[in-house]
PDB file of N, CA and C in Angstrom:
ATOM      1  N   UNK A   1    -100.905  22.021 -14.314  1.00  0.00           N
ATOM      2  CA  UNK A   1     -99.678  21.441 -13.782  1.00  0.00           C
ATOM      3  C   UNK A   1     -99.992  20.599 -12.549  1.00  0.00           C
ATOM      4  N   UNK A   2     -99.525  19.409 -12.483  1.00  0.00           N
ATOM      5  CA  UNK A   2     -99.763  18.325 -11.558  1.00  0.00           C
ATOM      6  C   UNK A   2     -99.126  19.230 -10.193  1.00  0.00           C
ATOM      7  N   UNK A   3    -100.017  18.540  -8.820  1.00  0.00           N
ATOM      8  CA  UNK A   3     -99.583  19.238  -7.273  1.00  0.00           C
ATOM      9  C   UNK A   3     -99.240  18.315  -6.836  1.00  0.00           C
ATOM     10  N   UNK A   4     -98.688  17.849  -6.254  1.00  0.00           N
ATOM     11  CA  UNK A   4     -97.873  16.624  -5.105  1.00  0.00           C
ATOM     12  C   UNK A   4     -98.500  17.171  -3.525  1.00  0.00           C
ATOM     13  N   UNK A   5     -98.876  16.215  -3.438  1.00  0.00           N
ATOM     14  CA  UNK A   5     -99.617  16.421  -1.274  1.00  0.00           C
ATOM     15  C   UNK A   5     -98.687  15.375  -0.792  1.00  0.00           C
ATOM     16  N   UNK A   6     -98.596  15.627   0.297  1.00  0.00           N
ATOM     17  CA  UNK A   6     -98.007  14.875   1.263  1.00  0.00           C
ATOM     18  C   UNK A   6     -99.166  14.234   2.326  1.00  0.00           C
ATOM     19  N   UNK A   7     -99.542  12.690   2.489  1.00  0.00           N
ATOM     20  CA  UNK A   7    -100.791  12.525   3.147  1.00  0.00           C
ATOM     21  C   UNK A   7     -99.725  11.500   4.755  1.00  0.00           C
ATOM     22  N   UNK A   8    -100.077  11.829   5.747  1.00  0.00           N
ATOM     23  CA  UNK A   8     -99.860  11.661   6.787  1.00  0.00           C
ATOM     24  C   UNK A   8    -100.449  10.842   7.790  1.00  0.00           C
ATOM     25  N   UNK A   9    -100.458  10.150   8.715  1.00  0.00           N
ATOM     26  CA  UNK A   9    -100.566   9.221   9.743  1.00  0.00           C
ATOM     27  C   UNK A   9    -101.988   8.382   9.075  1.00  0.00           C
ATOM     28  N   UNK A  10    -101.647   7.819   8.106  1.00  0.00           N
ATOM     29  CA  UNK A  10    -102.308   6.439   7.319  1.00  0.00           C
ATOM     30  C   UNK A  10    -102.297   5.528   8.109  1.00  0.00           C
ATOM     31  N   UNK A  11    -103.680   4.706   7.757  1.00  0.00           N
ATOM     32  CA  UNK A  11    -103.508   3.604   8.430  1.00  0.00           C
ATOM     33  C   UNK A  11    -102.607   2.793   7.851  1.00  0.00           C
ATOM     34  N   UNK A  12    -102.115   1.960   8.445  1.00  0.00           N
ATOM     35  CA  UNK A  12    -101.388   0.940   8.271  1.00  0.00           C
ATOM     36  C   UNK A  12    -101.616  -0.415   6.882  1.00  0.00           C
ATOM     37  N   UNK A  13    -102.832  -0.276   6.874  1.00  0.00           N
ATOM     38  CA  UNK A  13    -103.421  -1.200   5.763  1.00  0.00           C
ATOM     39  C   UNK A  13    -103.822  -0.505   4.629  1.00  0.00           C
ATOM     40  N   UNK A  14    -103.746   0.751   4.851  1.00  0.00           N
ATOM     41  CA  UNK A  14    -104.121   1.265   3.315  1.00  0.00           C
ATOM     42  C   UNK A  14    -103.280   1.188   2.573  1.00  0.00           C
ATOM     43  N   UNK A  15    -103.689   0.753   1.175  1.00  0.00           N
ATOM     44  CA  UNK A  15    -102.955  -0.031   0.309  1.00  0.00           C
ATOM     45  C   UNK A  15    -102.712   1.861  -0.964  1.00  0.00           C
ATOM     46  N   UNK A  16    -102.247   1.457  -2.069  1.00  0.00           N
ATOM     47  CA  UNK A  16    -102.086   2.466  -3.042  1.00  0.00           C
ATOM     48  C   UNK A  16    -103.536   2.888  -3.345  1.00  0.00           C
ATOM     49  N   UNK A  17    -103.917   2.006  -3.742  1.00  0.00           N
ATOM     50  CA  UNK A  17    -105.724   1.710  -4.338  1.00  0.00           C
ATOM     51  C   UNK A  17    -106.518   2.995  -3.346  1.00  0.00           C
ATOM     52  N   UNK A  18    -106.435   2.342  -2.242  1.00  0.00           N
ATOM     53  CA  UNK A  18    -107.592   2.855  -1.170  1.00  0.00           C
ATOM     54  C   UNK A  18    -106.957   4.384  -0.965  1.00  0.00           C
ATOM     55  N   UNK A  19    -105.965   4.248  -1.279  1.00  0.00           N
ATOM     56  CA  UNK A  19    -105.673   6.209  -1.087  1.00  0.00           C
ATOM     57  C   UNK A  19    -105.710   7.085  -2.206  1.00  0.00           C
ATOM     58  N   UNK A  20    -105.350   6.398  -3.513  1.00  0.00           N
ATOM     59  CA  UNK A  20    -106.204   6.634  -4.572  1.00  0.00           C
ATOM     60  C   UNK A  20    -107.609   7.163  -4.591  1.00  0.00           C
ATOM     61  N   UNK A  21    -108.595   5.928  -4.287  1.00  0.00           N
ATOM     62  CA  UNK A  21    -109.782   6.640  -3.992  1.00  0.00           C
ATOM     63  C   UNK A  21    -110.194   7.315  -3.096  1.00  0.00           C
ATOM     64  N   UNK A  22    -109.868   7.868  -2.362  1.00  0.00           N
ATOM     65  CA  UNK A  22    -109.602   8.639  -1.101  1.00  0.00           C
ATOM     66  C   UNK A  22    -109.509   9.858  -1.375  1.00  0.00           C
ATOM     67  N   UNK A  23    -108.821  10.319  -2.678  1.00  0.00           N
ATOM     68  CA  UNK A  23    -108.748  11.407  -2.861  1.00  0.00           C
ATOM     69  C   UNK A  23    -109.324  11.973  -4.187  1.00  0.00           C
ATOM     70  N   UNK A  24    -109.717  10.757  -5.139  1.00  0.00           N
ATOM     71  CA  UNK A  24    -110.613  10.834  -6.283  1.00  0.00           C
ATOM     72  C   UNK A  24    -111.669  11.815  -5.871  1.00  0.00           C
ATOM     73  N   UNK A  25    -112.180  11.570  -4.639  1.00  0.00           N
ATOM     74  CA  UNK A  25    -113.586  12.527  -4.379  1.00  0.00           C
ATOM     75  C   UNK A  25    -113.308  13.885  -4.502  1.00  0.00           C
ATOM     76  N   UNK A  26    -112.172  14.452  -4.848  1.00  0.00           N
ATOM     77  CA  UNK A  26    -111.382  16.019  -4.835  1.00  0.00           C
ATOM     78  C   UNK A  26    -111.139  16.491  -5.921  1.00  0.00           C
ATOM     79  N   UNK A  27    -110.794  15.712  -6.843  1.00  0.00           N
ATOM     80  CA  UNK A  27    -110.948  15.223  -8.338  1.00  0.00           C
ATOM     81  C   UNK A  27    -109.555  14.518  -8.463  1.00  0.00           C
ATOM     82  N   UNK A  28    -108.703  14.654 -10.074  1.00  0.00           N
ATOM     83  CA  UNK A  28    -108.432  13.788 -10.823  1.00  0.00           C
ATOM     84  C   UNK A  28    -106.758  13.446  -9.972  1.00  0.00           C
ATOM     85  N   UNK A  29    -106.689  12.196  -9.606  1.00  0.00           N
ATOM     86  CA  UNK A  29    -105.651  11.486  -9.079  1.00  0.00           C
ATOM     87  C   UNK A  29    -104.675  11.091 -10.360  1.00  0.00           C
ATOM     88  N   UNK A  30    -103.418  12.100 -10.371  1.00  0.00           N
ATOM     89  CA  UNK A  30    -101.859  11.353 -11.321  1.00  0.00           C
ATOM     90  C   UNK A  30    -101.825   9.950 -10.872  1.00  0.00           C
ATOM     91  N   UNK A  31    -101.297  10.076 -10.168  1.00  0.00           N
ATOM     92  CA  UNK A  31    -100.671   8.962  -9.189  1.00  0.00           C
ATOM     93  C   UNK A  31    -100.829   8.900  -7.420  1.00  0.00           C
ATOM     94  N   UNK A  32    -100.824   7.755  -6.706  1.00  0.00           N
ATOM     95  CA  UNK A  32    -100.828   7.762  -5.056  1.00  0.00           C
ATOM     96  C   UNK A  32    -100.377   6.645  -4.913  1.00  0.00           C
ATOM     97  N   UNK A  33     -99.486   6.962  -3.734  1.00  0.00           N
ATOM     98  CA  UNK A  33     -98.386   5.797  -3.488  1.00  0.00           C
ATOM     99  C   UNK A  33     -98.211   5.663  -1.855  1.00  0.00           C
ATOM    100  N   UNK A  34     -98.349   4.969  -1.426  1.00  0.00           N
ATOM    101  CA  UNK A  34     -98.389   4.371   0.187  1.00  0.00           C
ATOM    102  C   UNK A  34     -96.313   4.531   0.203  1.00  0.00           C
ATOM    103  N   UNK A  35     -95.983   4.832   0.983  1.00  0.00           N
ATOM    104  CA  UNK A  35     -94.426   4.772   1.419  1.00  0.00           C
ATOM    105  C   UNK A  35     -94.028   3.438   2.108  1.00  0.00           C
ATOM    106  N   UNK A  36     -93.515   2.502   1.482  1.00  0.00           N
ATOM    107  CA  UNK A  36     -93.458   1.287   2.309  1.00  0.00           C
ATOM    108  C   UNK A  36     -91.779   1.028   2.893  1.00  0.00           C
ATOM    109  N   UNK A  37     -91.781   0.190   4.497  1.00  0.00           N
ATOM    110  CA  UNK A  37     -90.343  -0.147   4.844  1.00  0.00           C
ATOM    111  C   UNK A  37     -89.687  -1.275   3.806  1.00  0.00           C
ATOM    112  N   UNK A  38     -88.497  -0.779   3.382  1.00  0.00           N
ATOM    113  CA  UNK A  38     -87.672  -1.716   2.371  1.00  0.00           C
ATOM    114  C   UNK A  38     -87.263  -2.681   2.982  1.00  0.00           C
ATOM    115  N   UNK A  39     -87.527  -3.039   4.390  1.00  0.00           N
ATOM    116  CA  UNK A  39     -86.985  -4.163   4.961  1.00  0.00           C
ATOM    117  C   UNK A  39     -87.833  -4.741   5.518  1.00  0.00           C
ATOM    118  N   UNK A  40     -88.890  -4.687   6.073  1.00  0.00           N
ATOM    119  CA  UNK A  40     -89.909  -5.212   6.366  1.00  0.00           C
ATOM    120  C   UNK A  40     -91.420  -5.263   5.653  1.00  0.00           C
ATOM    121  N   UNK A  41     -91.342  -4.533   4.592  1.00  0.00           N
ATOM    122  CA  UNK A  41     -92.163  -4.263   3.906  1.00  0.00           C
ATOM    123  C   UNK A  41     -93.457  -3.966   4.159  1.00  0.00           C
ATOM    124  N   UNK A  42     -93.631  -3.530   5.343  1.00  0.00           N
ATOM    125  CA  UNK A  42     -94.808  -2.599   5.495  1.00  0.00           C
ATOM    126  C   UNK A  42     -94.852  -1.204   5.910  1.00  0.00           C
ATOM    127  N   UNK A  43     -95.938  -0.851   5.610  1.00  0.00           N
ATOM    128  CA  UNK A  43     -96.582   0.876   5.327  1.00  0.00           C
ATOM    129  C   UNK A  43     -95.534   1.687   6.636  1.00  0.00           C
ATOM    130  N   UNK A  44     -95.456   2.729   5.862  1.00  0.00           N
ATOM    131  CA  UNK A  44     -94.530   3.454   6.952  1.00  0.00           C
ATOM    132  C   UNK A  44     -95.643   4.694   7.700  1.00  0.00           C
ATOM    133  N   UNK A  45     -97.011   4.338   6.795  1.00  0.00           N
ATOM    134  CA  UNK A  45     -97.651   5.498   7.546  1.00  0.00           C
ATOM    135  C   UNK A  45     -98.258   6.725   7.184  1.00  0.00           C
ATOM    136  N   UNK A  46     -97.714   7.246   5.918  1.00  0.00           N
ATOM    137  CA  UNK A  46     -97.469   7.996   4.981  1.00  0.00           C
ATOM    138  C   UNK A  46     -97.372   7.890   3.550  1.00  0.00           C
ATOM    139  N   UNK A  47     -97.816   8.762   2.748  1.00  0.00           N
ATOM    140  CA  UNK A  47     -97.691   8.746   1.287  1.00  0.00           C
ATOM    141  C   UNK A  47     -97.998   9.770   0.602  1.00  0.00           C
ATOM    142  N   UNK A  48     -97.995   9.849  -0.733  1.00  0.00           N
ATOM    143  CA  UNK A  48     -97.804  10.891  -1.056  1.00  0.00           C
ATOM    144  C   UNK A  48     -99.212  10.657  -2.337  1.00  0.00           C
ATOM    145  N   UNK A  49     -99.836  11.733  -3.085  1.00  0.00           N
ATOM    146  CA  UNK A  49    -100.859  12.128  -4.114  1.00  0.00           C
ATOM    147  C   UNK A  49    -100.296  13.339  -4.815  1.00  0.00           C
ATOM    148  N   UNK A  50    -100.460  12.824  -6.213  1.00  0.00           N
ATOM    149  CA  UNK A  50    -100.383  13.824  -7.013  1.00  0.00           C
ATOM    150  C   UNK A  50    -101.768  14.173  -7.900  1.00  0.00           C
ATOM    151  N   UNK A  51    -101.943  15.528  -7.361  1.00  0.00           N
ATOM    152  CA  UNK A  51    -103.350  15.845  -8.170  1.00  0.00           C
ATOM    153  C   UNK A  51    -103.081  16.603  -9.398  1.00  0.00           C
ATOM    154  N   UNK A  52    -104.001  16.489 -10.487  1.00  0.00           N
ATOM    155  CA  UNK A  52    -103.619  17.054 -11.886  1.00  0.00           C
ATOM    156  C   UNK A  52    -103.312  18.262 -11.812  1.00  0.00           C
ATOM    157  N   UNK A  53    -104.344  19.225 -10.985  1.00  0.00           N
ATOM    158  CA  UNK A  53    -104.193  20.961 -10.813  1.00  0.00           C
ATOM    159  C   UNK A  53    -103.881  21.320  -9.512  1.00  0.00           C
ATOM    160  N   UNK A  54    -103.652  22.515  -9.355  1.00  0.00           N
ATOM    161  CA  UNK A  54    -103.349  23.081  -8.004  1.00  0.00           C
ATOM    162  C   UNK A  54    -104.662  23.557  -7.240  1.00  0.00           C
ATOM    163  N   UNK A  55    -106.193  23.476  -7.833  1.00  0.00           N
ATOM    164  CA  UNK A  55    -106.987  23.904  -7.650  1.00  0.00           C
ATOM    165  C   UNK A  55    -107.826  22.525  -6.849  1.00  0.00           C
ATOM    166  N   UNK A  56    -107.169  21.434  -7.790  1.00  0.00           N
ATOM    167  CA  UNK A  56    -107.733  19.843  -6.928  1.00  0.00           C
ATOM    168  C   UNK A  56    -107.158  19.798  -5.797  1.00  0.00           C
ATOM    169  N   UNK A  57    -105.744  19.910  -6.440  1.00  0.00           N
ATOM    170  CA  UNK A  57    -104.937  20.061  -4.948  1.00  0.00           C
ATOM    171  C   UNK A  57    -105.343  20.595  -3.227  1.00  0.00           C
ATOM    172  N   UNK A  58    -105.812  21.875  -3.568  1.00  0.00           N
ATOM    173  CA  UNK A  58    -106.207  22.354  -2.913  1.00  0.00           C
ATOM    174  C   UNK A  58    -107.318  21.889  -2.440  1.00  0.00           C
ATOM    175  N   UNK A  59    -108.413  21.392  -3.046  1.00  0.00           N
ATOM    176  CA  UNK A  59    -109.902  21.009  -2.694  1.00  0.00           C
ATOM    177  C   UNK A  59    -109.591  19.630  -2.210  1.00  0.00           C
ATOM    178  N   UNK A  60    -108.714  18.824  -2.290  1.00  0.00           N
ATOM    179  CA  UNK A  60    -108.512  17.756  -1.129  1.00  0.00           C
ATOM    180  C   UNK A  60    -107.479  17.918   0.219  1.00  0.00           C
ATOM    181  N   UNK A  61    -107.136  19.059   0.171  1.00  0.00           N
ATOM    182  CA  UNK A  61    -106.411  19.607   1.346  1.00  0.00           C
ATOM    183  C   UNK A  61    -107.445  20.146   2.668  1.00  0.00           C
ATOM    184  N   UNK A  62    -108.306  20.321   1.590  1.00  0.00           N
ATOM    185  CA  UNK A  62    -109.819  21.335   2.497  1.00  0.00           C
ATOM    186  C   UNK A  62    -110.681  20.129   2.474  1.00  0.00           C
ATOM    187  N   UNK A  63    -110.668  19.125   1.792  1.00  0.00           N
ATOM    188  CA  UNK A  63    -111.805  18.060   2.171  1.00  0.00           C
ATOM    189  C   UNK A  63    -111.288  17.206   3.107  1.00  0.00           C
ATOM    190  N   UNK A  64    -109.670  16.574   3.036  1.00  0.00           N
ATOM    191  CA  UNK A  64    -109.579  15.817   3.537  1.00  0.00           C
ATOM    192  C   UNK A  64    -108.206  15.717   5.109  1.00  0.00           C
ATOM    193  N   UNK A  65    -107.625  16.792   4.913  1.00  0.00           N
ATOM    194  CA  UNK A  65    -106.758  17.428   6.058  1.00  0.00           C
ATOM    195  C   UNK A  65    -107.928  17.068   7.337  1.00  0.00           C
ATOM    196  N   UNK A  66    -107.411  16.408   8.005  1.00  0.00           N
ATOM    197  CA  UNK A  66    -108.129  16.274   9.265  1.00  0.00           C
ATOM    198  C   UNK A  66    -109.488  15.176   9.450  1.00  0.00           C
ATOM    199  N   UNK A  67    -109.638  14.795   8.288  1.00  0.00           N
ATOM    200  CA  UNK A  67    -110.797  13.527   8.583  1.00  0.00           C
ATOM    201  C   UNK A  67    -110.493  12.520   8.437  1.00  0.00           C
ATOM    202  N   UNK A  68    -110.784  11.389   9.608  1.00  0.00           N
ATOM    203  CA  UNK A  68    -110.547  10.483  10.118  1.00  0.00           C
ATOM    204  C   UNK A  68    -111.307   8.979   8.873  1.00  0.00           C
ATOM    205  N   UNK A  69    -110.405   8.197   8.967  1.00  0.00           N
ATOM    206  CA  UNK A  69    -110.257   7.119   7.567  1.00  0.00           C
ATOM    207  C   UNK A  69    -109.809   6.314   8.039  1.00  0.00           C
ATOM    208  N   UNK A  70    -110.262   5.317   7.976  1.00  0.00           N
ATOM    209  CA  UNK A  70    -109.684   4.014   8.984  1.00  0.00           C
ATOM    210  C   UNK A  70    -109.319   3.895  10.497  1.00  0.00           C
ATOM    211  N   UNK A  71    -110.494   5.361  11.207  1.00  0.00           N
ATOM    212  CA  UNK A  71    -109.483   5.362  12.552  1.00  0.00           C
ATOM    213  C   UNK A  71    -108.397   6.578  12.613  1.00  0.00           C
ATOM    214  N   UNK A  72    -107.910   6.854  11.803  1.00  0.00           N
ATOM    215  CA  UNK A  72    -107.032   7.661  12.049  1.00  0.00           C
ATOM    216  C   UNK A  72    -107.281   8.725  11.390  1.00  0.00           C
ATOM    217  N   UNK A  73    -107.010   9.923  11.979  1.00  0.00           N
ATOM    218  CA  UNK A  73    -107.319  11.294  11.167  1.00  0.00           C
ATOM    219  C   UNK A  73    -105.991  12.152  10.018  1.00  0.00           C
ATOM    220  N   UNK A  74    -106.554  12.245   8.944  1.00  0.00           N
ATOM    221  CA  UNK A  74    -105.080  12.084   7.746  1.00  0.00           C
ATOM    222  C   UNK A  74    -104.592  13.502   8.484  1.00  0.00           C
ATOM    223  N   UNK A  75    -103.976  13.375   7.617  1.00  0.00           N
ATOM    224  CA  UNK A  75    -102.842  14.845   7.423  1.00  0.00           C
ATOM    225  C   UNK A  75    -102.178  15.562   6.314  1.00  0.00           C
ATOM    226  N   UNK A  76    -102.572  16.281   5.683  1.00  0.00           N
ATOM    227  CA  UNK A  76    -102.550  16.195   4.483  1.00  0.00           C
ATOM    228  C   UNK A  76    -101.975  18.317   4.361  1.00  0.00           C
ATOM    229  N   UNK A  77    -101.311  18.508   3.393  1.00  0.00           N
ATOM    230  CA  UNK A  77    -100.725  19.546   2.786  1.00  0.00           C
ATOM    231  C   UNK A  77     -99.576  19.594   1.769  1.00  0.00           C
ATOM    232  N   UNK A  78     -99.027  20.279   1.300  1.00  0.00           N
ATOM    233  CA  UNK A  78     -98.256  20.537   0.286  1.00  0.00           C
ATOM    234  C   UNK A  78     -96.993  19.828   0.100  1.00  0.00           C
ATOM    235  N   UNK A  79     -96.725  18.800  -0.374  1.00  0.00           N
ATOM    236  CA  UNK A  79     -95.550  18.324  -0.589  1.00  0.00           C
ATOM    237  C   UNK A  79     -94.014  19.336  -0.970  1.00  0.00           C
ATOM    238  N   UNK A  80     -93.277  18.989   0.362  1.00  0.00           N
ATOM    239  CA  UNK A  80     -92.130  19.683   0.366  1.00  0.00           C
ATOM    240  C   UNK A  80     -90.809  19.280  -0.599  1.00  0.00           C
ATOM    241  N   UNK A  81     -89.746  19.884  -1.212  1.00  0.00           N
ATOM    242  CA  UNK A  81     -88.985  19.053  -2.093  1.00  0.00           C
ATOM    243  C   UNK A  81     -87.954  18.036  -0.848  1.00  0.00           C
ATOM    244  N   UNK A  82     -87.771  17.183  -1.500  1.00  0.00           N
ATOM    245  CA  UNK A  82     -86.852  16.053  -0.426  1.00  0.00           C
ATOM    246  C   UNK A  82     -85.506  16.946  -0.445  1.00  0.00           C
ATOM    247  N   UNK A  83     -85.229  16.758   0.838  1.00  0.00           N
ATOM    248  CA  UNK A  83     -83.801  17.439   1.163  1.00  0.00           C
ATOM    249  C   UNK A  83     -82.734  16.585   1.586  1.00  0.00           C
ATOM    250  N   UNK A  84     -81.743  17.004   0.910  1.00  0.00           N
ATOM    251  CA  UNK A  84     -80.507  15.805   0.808  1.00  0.00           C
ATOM    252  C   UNK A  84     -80.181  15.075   2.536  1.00  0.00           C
ATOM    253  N   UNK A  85     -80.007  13.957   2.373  1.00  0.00           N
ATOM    254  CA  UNK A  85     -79.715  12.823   3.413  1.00  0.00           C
ATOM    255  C   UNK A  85     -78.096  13.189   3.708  1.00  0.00           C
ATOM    256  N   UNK A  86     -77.916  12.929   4.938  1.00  0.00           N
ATOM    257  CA  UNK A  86     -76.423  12.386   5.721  1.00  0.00           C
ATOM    258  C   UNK A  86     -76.167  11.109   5.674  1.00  0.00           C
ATOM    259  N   UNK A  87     -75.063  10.566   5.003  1.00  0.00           N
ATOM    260  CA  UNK A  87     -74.738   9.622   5.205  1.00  0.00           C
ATOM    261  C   UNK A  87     -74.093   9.222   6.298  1.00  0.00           C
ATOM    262  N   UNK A  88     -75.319   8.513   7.158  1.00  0.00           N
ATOM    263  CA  UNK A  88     -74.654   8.157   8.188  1.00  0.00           C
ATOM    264  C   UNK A  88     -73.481   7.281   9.162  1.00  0.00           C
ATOM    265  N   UNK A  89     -73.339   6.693   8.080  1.00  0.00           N
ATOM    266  CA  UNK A  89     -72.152   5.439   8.892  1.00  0.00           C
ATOM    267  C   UNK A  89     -70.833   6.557   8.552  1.00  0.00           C
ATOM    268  N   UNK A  90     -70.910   7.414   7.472  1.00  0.00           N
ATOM    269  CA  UNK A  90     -69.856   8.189   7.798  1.00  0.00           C
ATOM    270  C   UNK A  90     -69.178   8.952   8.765  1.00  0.00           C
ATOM    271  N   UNK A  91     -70.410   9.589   9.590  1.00  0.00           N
ATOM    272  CA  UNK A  91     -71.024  10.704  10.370  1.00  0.00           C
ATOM    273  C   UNK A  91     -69.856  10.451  11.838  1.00  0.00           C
ATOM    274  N   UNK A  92     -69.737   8.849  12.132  1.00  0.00           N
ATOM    275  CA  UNK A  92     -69.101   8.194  13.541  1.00  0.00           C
ATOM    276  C   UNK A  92     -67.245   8.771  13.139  1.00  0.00           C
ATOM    277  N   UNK A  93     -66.913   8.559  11.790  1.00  0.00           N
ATOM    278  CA  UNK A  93     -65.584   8.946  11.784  1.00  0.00           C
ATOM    279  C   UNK A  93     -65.363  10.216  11.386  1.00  0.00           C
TER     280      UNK A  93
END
């Protein structure tokens, strides 16, 4: 069963590709996706990897949690489920 990570304070230029292989070295990459601003369209910083097993999962949590990649040191653990948003322009009335 595929694991979802949550990868953290990315550089700015890493593209889908480069975080892809980033985590290939842990083994087999579903999918990896850079989080980009919808209005300015660049990297927000963050993204997310889905590894095939929970056992890869794990072995890029322990390889790569804390080592530094472009300068910046990742951050990496268990993807949490998204929790519902406030709509905010409501929030004022």
């Amino acid at each position: 069963m595929n694991q979802k990570l949550y990868v953290g304070n990315l550089s700015y230029q890493m593209s889908d590709d480069d975080l892809r292989r980033t985590f290939e070295q842990a083994g087999t990459v579903q999918s990896a996706t850079v989080i980009m601003d919808k209005f300015s369209g660049r990297s927000k910083g963050f993204g997310f990897v889905e590894m095939s097993s929970a056992e890869e999962a794990q072995a890029a949590i322990e390889m790569l949690n804390g080592k530094e990649i472009e300068g910046r040191a990742l951050r990496v653990n268990e993807a949490r489920p998204m929790e519902p948003r406030n709509n905010r322009s409501n929030d004022r009335y």
